[in-house]
C-alpha atoms as a PDB file:
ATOM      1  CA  UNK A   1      -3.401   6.400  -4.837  1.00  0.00           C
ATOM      2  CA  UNK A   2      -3.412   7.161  -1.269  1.00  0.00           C
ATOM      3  CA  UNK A   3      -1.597  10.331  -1.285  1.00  0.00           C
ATOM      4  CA  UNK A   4      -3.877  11.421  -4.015  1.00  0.00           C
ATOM      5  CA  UNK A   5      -6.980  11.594  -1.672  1.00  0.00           C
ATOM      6  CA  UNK A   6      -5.255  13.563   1.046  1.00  0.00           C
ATOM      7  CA  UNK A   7      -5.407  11.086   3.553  1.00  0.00           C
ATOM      8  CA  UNK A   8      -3.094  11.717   6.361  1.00  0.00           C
ATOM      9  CA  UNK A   9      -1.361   9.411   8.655  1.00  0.00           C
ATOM     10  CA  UNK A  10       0.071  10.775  12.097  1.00  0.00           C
ATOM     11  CA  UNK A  11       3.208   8.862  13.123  1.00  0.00           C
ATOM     12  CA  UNK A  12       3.131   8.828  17.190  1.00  0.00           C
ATOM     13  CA  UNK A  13       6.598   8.817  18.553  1.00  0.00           C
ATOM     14  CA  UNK A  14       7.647   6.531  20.673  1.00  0.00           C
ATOM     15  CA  UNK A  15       8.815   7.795  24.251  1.00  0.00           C
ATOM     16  CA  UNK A  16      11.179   6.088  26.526  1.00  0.00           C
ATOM     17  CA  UNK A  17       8.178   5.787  28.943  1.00  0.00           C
ATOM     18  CA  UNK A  18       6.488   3.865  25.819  1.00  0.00           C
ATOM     19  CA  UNK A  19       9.250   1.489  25.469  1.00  0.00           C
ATOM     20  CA  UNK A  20       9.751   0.711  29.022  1.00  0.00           C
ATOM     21  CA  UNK A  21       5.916   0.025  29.098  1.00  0.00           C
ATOM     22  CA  UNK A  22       6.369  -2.312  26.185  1.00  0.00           C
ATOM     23  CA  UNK A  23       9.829  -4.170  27.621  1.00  0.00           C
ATOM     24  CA  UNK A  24       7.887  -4.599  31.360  1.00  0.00           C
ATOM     25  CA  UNK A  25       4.747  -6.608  28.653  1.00  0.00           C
ATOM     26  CA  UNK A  26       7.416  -8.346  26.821  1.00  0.00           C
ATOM     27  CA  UNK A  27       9.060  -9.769  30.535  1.00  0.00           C
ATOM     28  CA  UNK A  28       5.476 -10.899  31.241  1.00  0.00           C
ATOM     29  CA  UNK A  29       5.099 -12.651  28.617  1.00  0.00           C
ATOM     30  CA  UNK A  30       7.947 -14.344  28.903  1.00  0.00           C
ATOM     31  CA  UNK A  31       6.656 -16.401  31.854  1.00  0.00           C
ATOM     32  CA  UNK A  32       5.987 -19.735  31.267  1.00  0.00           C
ATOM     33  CA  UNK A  33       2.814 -21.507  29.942  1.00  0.00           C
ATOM     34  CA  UNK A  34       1.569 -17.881  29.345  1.00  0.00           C
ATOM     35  CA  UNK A  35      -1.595 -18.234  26.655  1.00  0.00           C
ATOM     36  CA  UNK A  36      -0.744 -17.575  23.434  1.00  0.00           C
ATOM     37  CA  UNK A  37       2.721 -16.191  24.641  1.00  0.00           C
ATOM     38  CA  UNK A  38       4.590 -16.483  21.155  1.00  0.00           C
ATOM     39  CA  UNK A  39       2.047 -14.492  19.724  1.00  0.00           C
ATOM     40  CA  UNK A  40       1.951 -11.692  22.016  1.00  0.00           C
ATOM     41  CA  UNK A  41       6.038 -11.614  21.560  1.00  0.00           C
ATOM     42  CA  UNK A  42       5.411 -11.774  17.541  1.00  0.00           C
ATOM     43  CA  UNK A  43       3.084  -8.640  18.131  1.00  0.00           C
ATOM     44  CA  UNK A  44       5.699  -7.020  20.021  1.00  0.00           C
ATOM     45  CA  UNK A  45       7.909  -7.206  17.792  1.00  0.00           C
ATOM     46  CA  UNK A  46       6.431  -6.352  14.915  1.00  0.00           C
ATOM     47  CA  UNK A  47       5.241  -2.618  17.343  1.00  0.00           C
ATOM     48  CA  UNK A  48       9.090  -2.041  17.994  1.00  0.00           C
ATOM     49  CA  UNK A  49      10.827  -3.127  14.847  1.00  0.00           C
ATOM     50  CA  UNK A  50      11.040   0.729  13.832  1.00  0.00           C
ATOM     51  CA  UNK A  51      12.308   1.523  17.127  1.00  0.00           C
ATOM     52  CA  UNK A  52      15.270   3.754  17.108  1.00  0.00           C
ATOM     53  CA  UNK A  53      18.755   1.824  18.251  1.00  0.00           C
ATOM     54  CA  UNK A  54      19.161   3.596  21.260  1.00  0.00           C
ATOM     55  CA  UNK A  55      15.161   2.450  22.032  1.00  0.00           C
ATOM     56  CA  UNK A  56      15.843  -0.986  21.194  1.00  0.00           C
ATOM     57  CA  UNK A  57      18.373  -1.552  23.123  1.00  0.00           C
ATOM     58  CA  UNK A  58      16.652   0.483  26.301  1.00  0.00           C
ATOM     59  CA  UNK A  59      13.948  -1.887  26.217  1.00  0.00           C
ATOM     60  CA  UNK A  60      15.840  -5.142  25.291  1.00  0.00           C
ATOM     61  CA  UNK A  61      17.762  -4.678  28.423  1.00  0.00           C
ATOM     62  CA  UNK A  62      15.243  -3.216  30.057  1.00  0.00           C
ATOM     63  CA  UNK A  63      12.763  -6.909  29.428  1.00  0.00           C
ATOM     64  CA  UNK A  64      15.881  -8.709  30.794  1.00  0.00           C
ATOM     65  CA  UNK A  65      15.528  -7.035  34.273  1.00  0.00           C
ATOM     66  CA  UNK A  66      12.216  -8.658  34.257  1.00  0.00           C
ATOM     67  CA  UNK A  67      12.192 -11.893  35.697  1.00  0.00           C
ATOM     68  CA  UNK A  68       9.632 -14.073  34.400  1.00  0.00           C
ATOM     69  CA  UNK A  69       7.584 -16.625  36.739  1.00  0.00           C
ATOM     70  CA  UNK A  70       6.409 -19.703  35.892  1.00  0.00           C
ATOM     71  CA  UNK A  71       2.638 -20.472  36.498  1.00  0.00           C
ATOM     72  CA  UNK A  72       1.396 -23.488  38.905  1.00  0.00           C
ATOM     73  CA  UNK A  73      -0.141 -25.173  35.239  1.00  0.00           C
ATOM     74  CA  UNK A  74       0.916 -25.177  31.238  1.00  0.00           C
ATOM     75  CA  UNK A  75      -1.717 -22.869  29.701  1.00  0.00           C
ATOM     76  CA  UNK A  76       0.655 -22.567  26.263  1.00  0.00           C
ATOM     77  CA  UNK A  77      -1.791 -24.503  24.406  1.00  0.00           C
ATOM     78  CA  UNK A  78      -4.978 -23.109  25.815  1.00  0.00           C
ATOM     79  CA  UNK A  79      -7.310 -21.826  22.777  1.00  0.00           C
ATOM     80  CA  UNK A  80      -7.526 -18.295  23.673  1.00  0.00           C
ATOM     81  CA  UNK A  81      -7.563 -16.812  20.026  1.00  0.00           C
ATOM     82  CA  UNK A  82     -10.848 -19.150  19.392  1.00  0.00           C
ATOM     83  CA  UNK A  83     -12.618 -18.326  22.708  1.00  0.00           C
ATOM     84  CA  UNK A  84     -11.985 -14.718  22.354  1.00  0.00           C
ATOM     85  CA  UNK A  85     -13.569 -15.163  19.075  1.00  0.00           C
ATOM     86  CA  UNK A  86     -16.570 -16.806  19.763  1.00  0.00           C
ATOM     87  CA  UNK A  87     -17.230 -14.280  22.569  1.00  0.00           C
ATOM     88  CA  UNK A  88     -16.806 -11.421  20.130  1.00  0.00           C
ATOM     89  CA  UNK A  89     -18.834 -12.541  17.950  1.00  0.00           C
ATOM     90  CA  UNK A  90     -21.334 -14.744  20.213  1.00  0.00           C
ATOM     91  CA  UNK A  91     -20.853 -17.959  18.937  1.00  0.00           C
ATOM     92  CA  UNK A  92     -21.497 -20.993  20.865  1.00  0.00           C
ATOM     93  CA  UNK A  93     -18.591 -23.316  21.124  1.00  0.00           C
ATOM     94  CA  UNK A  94     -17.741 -26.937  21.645  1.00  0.00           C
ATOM     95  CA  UNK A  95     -15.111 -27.999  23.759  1.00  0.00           C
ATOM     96  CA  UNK A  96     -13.464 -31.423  24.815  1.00  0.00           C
ATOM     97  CA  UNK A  97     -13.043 -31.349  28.373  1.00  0.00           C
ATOM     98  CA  UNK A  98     -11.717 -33.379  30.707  1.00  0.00           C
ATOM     99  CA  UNK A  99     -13.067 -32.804  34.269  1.00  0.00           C
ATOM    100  CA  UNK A 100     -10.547 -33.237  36.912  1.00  0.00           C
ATOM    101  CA  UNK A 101     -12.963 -33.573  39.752  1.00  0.00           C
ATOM    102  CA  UNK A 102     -14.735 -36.616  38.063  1.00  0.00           C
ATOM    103  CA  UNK A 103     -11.826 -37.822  35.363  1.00  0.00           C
ATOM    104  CA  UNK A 104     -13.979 -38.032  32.900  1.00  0.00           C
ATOM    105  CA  UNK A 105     -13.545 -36.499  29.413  1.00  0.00           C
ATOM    106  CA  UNK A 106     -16.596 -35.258  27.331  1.00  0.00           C
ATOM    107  CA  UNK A 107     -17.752 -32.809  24.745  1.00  0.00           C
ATOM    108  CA  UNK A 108     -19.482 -29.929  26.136  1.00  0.00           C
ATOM    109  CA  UNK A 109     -21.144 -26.881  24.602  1.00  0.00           C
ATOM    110  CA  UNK A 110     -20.640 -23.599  25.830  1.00  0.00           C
ATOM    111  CA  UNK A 111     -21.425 -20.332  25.232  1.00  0.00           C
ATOM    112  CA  UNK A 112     -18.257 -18.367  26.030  1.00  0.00           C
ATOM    113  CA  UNK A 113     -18.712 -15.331  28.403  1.00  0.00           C
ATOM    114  CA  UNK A 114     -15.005 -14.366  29.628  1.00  0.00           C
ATOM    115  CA  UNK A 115     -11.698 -15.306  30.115  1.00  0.00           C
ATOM    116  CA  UNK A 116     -10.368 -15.035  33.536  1.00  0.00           C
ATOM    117  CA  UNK A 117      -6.951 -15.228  35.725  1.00  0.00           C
ATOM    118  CA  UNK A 118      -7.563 -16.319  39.102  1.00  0.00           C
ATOM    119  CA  UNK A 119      -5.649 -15.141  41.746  1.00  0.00           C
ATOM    120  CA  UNK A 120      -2.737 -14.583  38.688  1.00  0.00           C
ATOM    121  CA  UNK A 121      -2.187 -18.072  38.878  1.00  0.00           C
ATOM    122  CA  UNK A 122      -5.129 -20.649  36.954  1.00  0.00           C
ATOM    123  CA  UNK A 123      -6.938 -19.469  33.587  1.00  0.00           C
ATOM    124  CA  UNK A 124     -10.228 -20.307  33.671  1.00  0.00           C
ATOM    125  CA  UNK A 125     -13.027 -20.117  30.975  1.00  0.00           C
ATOM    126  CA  UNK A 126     -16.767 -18.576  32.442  1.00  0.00           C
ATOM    127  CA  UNK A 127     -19.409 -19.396  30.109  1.00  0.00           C
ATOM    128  CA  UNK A 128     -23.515 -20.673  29.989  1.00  0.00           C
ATOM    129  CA  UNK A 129     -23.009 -24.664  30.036  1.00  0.00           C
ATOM    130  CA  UNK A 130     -25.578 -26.528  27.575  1.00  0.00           C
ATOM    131  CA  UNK A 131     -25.618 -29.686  29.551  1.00  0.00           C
ATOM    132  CA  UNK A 132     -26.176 -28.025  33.178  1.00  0.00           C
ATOM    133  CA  UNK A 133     -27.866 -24.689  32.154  1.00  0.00           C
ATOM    134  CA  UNK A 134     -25.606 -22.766  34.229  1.00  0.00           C
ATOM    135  CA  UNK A 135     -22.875 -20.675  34.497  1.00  0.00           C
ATOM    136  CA  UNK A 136     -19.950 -22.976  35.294  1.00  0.00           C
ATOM    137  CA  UNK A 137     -15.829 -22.245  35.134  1.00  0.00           C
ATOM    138  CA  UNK A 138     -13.457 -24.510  33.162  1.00  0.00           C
ATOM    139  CA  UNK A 139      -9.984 -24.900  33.480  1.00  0.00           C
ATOM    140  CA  UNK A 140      -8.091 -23.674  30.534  1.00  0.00           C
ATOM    141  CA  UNK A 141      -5.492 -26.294  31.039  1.00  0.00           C
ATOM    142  CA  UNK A 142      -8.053 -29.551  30.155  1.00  0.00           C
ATOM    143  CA  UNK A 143      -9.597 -27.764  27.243  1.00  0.00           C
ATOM    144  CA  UNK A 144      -8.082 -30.572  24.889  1.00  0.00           C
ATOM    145  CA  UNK A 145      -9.920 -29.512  21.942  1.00  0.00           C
ATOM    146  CA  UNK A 146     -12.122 -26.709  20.670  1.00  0.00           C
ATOM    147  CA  UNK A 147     -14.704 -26.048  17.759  1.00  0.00           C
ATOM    148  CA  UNK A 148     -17.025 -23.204  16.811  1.00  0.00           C
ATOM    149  CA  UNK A 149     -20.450 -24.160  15.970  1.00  0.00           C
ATOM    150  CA  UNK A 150     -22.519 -21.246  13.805  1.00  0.00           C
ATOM    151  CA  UNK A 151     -24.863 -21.360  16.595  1.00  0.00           C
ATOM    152  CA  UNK A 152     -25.769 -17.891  17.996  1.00  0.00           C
ATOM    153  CA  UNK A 153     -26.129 -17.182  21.768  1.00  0.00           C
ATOM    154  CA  UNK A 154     -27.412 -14.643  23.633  1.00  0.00           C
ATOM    155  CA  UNK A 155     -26.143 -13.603  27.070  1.00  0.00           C
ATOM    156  CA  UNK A 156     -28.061 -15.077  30.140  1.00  0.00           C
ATOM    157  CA  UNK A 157     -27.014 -11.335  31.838  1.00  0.00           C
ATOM    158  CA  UNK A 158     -28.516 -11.758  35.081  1.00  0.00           C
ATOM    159  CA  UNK A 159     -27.077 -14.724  35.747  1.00  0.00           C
ATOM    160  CA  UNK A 160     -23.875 -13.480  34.585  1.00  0.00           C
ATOM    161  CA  UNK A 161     -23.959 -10.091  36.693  1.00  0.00           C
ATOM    162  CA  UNK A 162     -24.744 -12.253  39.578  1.00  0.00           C
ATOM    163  CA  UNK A 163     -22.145 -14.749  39.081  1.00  0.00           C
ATOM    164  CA  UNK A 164     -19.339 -12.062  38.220  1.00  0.00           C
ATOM    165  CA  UNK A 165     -20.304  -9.715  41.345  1.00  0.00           C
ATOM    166  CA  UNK A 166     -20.746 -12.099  43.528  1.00  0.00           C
ATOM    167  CA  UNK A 167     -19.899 -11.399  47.147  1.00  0.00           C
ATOM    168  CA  UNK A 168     -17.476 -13.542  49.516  1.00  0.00           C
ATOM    169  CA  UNK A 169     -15.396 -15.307  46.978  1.00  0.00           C
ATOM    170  CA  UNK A 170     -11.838 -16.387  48.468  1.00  0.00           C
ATOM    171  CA  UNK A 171      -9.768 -17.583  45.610  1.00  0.00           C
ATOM    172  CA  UNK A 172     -12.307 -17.751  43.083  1.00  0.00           C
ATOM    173  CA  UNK A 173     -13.699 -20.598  44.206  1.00  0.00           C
ATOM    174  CA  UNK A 174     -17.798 -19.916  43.207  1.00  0.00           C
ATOM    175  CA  UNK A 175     -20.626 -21.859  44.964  1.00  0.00           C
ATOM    176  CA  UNK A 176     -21.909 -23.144  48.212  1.00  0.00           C
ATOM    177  CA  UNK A 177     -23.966 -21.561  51.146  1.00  0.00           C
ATOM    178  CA  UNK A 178     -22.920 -18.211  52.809  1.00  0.00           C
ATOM    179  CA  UNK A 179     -21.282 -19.051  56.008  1.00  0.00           C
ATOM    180  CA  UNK A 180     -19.910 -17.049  58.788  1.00  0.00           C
ATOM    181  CA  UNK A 181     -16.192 -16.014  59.449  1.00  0.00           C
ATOM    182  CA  UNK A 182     -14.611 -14.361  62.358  1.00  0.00           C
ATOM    183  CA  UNK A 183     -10.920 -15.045  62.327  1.00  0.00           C
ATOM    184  CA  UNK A 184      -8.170 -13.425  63.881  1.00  0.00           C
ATOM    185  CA  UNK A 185      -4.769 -12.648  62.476  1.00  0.00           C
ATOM    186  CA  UNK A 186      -1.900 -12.375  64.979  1.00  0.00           C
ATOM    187  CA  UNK A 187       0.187  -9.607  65.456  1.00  0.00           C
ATOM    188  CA  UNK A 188       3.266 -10.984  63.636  1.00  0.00           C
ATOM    189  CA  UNK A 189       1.219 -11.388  59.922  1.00  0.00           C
ATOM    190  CA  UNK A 190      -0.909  -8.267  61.138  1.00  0.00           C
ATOM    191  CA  UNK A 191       0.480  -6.098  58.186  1.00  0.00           C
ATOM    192  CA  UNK A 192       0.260  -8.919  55.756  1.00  0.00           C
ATOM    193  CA  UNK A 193      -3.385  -9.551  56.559  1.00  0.00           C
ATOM    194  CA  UNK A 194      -3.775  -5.796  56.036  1.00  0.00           C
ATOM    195  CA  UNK A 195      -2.385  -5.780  52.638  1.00  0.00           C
ATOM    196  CA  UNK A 196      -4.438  -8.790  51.563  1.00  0.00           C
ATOM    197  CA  UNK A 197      -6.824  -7.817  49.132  1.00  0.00           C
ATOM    198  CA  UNK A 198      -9.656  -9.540  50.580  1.00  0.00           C
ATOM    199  CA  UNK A 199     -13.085  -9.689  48.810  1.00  0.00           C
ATOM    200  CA  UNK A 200     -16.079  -7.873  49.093  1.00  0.00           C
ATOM    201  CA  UNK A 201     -18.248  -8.879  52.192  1.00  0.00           C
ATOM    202  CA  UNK A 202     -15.363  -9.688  54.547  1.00  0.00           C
ATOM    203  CA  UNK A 203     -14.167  -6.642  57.004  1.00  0.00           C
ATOM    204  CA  UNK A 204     -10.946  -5.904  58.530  1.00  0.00           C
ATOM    205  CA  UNK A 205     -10.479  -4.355  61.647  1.00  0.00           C
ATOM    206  CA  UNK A 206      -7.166  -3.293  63.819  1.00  0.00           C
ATOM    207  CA  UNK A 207      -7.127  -5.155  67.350  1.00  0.00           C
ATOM    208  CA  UNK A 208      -5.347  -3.888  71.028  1.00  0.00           C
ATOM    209  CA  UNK A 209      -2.969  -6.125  71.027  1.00  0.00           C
ATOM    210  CA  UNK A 210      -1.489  -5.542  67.338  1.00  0.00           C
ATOM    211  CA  UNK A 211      -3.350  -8.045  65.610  1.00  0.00           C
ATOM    212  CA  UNK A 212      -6.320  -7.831  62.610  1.00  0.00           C
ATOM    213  CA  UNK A 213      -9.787  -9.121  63.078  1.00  0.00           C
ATOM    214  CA  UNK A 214     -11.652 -10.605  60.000  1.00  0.00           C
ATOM    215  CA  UNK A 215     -15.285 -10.377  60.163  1.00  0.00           C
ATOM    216  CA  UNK A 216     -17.922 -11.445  56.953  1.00  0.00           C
ATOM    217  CA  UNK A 217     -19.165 -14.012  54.832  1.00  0.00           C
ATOM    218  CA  UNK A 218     -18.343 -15.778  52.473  1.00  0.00           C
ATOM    219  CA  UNK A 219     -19.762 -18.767  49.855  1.00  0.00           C
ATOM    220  CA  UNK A 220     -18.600 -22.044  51.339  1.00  0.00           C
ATOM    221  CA  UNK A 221     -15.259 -23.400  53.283  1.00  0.00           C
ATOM    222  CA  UNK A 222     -13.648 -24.626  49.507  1.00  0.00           C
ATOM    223  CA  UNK A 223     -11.967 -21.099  49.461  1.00  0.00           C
ATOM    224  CA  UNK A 224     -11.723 -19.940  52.727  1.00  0.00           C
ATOM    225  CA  UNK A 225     -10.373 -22.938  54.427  1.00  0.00           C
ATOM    226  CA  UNK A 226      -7.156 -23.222  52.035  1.00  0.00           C
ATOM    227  CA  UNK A 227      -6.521 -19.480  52.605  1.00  0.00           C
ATOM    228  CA  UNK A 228      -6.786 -19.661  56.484  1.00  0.00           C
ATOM    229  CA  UNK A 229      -4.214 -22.530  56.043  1.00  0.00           C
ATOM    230  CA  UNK A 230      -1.548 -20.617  54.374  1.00  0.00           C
ATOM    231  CA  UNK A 231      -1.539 -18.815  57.536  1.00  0.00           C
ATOM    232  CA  UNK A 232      -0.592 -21.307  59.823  1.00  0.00           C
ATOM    233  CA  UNK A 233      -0.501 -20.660  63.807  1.00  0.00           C
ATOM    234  CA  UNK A 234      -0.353 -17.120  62.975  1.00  0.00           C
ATOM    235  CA  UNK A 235      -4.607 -17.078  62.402  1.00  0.00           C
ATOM    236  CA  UNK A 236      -7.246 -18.336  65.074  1.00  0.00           C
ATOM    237  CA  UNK A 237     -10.985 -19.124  63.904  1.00  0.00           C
ATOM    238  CA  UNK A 238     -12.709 -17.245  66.458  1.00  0.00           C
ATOM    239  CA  UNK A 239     -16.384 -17.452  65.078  1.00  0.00           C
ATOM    240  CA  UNK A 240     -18.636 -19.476  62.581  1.00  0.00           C
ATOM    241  CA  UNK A 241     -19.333 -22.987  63.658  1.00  0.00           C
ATOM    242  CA  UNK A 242     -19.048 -24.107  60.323  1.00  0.00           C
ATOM    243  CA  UNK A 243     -15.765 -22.623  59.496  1.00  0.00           C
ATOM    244  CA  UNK A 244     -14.337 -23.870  62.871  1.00  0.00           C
ATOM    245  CA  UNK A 245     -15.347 -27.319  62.364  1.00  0.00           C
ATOM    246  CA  UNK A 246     -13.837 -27.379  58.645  1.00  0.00           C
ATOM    247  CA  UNK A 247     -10.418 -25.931  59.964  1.00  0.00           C
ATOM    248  CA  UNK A 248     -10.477 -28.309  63.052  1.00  0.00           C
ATOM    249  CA  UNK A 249     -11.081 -31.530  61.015  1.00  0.00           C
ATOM    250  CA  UNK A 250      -8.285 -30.224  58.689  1.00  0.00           C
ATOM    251  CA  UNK A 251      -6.022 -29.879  61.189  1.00  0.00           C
ATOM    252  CA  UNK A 252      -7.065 -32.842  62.396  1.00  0.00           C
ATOM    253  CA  UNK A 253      -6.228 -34.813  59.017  1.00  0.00           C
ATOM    254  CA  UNK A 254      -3.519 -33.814  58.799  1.00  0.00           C
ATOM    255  CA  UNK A 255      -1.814 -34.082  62.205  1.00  0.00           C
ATOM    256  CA  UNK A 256      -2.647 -37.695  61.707  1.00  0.00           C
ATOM    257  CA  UNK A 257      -0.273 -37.554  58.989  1.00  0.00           C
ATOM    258  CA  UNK A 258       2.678 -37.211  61.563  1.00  0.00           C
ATOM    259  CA  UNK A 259       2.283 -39.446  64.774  1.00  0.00           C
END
């Protein structure tokens, strides 16, 4: 029948650009606890089973040279299909979650907004929370259940453009008053400080002596003080009382760890 209507169907060829794009996916996805990783590979496959030989083999060896990492948490079982779902088609959803903070497990319903990789490492769910009538994050990982009501939801967008564009967030971690920062990166990490992508509202500036000077705000010390850790000696807090104090009673801690 088709062929009597005139339809026509333009076969794209596949270049060996294409199906190094494709093997580079496929060695992604073969990291593990990657959402919904099986089905991504089934997809895969199915795009490359008419693949010519000499393709097929380019990109199978090609997705070898890949080597997969594993993420910091198991997100294998993590309902993407069924959030992505609900978002599309702006359903409210249910979810059993289990709150690490407070180690308590409950039912919560939430109107699903995105999907999110933080820092590459932690999946997290952004949505409008029923119970607090706010924007709050979920981790993927205690998402122990999920169920889509037929309830319809519409966006709370200024909340959401605020909460998505927000300014001063180190390592995704939302929330708290703006403080003050004015740290200073050695000369030894210098270029590593300059490659840091750091977030909007936080300045980086070349020093005399070889070092980097980081000048801003940012919300809170929950993201800022782990990230000035990672540093080690190499970083000095030269400003914001606030930040200092955090750092210093950190420090503190855990010298008391090793007498």
């Amino acid at each position: 029948m088709l062929p009597e209507k005139g339809w026509i169907f333009p076969i794209a060829p596949m270049t060996v650009e294409d199906a190094l794009a494709l093997a580079l996916a496929r060695g992604i996805v073969s990291t593990s606890g990657l959402p919904q990783a099986d089905a991504i590979k089934a997809t895969l496959d199915k795009m490359t089973a008419s693949l010519s030989p000499a393709l097929s083999e380019l990109m199978r060896e090609a997705a070898q040279a890949v080597q997969p990492v594993r993420l910091v948490r198991d997100y294998s079982q993590a309902p993407i299909t069924q959030l992505m779902t609900a978002a599309g088609a702006g359903l409210t959803v249910e979810i059993d979650y289990r709150s690490r903070s407070r180690g308590e497990q409950s039912l919560r319903r939430v109107d699903p907004y995105a999907v999110a990789a933080r820092e590459g490492q932690y999946w997290e769910l952004h949505g409008w929370c029923h119970r607090n009538q706010e924007i709050r994050t979920f981790a993927l990982d205690q998402v122990r259940g999920i169920r889509l009501t037929e309830q319809r939801f519409d966006r709370h967008d200024e909340e959401w453009q605020a909460f998505a564009g927000a300014k001063g967030v180190i390592g995704g971690v939302r929330g708290g008053t703006d403080i003050t920062v004015d740290v200073v990166f050695s000369a030894e990490v210098a270029v590593y400080a300059a490659d840091r992508q750091w977030p909007e509202g936080l300045t980086l500036t070349a020093q005399d002596n070889g070092g980097m000077r980081l000048i801003g705000q940012v919300q809170g010390t929950e993201g800022i003080v782990p990230e000035l850790l990672r540093w080690r000696r190499y970083c000095r807090v030269e400003g914001g009382a606030e930040l200092k104090a955090q750092i210093a009673e950190e420090i503190r801690a855990m010298a008391a760890l090793y007498p």
